[in-house]
N, C-alpha and C. Protein backbone atom coordinates (compact mmCIF):
# COMPACT_ATOMS: atom_id res chain seq x y z
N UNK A 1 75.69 -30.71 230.97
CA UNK A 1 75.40 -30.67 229.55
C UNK A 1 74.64 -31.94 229.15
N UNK A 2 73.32 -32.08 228.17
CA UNK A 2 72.84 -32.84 228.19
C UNK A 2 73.48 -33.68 226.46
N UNK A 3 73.76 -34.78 226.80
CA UNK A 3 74.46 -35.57 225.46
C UNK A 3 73.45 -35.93 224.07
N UNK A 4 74.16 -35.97 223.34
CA UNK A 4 73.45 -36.44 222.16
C UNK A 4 72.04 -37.47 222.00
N UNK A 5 72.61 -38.72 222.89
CA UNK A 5 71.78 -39.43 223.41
C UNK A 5 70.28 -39.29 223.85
N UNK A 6 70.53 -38.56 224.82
CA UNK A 6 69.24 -37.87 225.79
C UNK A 6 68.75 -37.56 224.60
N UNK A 7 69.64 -36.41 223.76
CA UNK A 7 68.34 -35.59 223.13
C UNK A 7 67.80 -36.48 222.43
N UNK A 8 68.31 -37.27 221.56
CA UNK A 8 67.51 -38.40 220.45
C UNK A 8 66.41 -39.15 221.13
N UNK A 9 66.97 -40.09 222.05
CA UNK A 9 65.83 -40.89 223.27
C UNK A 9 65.20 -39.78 223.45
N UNK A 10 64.82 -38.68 223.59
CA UNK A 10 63.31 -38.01 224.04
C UNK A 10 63.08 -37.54 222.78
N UNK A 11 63.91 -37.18 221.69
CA UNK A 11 62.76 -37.29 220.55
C UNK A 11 62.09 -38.22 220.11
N UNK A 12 62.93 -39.75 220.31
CA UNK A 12 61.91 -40.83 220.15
C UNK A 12 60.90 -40.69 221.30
N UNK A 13 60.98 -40.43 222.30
CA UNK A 13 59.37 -40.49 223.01
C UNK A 13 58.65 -39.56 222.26
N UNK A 14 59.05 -38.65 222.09
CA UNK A 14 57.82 -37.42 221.79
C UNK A 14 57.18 -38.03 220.51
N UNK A 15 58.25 -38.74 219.63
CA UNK A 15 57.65 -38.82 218.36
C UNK A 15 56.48 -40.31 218.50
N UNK A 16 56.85 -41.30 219.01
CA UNK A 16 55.96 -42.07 219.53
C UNK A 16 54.74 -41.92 220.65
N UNK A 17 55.17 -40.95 220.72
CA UNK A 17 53.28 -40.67 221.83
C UNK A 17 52.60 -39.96 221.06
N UNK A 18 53.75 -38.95 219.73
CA UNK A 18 52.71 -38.30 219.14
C UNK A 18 51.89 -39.25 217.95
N UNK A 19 52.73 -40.70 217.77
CA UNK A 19 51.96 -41.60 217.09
C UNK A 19 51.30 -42.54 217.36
N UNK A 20 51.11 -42.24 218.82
CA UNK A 20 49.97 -43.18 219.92
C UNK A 20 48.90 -41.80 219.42
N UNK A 21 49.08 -40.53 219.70
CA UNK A 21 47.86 -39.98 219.98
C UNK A 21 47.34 -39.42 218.97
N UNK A 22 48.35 -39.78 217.68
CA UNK A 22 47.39 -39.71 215.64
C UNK A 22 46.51 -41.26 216.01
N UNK A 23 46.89 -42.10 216.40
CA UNK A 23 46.42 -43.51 216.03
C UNK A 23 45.00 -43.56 216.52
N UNK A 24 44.88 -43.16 218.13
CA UNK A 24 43.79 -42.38 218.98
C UNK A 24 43.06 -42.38 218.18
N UNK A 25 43.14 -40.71 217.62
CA UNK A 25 42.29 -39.42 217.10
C UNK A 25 42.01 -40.55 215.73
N UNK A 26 42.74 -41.39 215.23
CA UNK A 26 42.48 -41.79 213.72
C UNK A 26 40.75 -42.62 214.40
N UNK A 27 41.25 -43.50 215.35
CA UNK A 27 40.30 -44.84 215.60
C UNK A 27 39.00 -43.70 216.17
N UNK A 28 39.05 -42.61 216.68
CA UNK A 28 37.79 -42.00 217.35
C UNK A 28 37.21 -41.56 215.52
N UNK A 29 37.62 -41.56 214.60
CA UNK A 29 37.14 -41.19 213.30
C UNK A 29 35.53 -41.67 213.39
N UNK A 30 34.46 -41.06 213.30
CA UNK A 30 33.31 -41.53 212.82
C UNK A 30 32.97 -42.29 211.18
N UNK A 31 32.69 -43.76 210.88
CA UNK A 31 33.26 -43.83 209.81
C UNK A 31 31.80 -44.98 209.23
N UNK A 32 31.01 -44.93 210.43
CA UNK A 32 30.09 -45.67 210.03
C UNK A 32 28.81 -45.48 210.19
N UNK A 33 28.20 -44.52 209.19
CA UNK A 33 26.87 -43.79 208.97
C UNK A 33 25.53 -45.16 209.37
N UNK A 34 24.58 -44.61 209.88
CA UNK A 34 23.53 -45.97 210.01
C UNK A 34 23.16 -46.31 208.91
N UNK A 35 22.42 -45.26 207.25
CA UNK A 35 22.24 -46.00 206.62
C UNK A 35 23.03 -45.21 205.06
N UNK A 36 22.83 -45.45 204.24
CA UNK A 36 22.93 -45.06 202.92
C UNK A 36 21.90 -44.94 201.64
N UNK A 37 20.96 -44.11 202.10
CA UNK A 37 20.12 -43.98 201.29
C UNK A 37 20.75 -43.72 199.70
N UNK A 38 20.02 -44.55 198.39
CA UNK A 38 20.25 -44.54 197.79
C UNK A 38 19.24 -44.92 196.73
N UNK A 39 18.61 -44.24 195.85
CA UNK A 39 17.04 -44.62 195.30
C UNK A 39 17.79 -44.91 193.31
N UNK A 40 17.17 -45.57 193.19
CA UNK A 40 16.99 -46.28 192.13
C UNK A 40 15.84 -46.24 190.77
N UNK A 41 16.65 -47.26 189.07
CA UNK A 41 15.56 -46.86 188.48
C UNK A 41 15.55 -48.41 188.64
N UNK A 42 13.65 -48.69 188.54
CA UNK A 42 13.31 -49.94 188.61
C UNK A 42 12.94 -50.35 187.18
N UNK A 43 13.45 -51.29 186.12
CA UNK A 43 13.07 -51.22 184.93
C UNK A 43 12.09 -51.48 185.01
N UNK A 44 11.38 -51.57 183.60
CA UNK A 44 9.75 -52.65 183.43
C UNK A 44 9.79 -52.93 182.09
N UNK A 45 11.11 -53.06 181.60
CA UNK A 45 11.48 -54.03 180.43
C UNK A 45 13.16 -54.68 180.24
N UNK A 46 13.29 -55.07 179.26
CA UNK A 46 14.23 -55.65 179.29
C UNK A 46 15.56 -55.00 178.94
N UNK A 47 16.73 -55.25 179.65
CA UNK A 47 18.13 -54.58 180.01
C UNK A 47 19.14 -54.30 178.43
N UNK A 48 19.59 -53.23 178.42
CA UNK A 48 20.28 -53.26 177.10
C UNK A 48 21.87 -53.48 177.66
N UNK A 49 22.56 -54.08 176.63
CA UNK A 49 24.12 -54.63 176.79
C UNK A 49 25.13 -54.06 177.32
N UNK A 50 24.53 -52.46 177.86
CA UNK A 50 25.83 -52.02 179.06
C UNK A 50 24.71 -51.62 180.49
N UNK A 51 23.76 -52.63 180.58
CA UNK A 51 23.27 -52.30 181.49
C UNK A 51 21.76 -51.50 181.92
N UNK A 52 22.12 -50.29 180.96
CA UNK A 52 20.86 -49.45 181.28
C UNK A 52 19.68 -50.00 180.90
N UNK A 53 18.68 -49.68 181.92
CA UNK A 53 17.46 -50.24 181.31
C UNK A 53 16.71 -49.17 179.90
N UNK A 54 16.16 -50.04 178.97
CA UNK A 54 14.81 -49.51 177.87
C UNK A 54 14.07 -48.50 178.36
N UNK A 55 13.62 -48.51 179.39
CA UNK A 55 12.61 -48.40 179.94
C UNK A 55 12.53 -48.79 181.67
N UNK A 56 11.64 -48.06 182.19
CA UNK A 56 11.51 -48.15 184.19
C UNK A 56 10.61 -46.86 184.50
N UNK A 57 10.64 -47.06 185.91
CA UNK A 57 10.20 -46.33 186.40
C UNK A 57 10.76 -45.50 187.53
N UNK A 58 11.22 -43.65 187.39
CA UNK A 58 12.39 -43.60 187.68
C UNK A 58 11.65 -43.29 189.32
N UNK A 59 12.76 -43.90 190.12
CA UNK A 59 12.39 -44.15 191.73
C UNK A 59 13.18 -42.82 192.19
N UNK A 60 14.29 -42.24 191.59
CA UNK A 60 14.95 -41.16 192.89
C UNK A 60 16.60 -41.24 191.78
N UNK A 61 17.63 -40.82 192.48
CA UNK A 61 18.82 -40.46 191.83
C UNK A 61 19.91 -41.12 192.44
N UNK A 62 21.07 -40.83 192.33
CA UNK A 62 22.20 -41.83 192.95
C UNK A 62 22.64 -41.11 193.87
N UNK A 63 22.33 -39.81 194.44
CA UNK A 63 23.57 -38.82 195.11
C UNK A 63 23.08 -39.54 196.53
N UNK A 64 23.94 -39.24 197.19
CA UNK A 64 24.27 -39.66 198.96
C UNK A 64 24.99 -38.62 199.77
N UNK A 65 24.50 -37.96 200.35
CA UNK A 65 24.99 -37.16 201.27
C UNK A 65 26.11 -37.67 202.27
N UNK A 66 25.60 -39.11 202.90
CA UNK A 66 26.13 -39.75 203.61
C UNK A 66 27.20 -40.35 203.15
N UNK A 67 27.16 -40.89 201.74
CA UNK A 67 28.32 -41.30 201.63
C UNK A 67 29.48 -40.17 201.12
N UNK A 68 29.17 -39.10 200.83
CA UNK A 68 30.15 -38.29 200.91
C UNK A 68 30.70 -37.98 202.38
N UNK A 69 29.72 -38.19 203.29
CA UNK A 69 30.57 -37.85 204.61
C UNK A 69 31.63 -38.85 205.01
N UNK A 70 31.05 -40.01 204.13
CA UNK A 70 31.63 -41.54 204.63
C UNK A 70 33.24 -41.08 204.46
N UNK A 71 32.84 -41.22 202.96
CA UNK A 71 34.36 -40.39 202.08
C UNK A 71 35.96 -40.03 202.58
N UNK A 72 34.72 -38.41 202.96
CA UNK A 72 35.38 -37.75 203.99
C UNK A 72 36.06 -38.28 204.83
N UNK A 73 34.96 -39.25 206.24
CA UNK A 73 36.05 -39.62 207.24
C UNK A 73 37.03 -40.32 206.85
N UNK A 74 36.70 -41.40 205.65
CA UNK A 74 37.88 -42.44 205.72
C UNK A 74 39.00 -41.69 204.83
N UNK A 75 39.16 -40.78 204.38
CA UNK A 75 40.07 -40.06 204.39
C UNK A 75 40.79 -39.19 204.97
N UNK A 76 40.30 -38.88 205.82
CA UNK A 76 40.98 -38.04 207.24
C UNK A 76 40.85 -39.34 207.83
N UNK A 77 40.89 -40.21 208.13
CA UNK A 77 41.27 -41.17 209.18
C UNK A 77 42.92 -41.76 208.52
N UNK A 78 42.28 -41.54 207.49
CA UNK A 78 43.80 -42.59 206.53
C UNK A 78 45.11 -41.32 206.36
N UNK A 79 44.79 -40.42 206.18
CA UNK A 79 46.08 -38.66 206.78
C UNK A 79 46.38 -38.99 207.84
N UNK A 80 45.34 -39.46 208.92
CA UNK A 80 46.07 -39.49 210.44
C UNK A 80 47.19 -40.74 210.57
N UNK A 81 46.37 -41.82 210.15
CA UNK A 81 47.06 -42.79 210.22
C UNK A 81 48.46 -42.93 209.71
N UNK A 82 48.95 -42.48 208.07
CA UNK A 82 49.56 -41.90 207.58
C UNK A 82 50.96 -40.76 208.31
N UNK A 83 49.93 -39.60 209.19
CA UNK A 83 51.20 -39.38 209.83
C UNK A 83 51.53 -39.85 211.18
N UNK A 84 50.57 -40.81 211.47
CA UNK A 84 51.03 -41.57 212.88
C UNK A 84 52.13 -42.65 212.77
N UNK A 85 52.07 -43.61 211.28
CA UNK A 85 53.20 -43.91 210.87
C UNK A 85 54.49 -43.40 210.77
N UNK A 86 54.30 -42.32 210.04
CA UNK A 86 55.64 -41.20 209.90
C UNK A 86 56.18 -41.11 211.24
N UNK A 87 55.35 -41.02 212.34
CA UNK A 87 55.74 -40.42 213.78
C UNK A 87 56.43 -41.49 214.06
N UNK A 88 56.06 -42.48 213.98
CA UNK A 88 56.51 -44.22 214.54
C UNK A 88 58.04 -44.41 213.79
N UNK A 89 57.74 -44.32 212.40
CA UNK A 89 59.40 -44.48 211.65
C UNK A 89 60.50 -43.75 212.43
N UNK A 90 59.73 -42.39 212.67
CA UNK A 90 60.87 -41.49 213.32
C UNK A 90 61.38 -41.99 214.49
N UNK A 91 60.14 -42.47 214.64
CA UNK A 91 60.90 -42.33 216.75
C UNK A 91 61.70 -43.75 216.72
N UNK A 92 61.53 -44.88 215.77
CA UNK A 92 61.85 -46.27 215.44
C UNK A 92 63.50 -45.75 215.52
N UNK A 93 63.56 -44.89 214.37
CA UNK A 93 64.92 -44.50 213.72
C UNK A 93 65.72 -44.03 214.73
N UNK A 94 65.42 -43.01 215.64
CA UNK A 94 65.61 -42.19 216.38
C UNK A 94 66.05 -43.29 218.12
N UNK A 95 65.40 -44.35 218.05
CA UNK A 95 65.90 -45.61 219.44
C UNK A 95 66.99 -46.59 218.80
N UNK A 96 66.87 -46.28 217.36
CA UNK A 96 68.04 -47.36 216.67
C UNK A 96 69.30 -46.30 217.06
N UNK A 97 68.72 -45.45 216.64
CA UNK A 97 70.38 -44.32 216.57
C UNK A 97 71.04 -44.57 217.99
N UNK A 98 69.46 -44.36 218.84
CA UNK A 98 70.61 -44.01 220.30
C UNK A 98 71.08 -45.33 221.07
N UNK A 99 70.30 -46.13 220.61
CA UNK A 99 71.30 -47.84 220.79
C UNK A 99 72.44 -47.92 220.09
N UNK A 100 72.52 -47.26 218.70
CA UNK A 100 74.08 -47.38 218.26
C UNK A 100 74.83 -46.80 218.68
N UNK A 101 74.71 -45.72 219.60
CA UNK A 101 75.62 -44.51 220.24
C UNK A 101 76.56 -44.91 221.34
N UNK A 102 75.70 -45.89 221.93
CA UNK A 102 76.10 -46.53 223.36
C UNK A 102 76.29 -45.38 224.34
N UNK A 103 77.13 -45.99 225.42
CA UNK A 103 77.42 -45.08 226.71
C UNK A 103 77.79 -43.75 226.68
């Protein structure tokens, strides 16, 4: 018959490899696009008191494709990470228990 023990000690392994292999998958995250295109208005007078210009010449718009992908990854990197923690607490909890159990 296998004891209480055993079973806890191999749920802490399982739960710690499964938060070695979120941590992995987090760090393989693609998270750094080469550039960020981003076009601009260039004024050709002088700035009013929240900023916007009088007047310019309009160069392009603010949207970024890329940085929505950016977004993206660093938010699925930060879920993984997130439950690779969770995995770690568990299996933490789970080697405390079976050290308190003893023989």
């Amino acid at each position: 018959m296998v004891s209480a023990k055993t079973v806890v000690n191999v749920a802490a392994v399982i739960s710690n490899l499964a938060a070695a292999g979120l941590w992995w998958w987090s760090a393989r995250v693609a998270t750094a696009p080469k550039e960020f295109p981003m076009a601009v208005v260039r004024p050709d007078q002088m700035w009013m008191p929240l900023g916007q210009p009088l007047g310019g010449t309009y160069v392009g718009h603010g949207y970024s494709p890329q940085l929505d992908e950016y977004g993206a990854a660093l938010n699925r990197q930060s879920k993984l990470s997130a439950w690779a923690a969770i995995c770690t607490g568990l299996g933490a909890a789970a080697s405390a228990l079976a050290m308190g159990m003893g023989e």
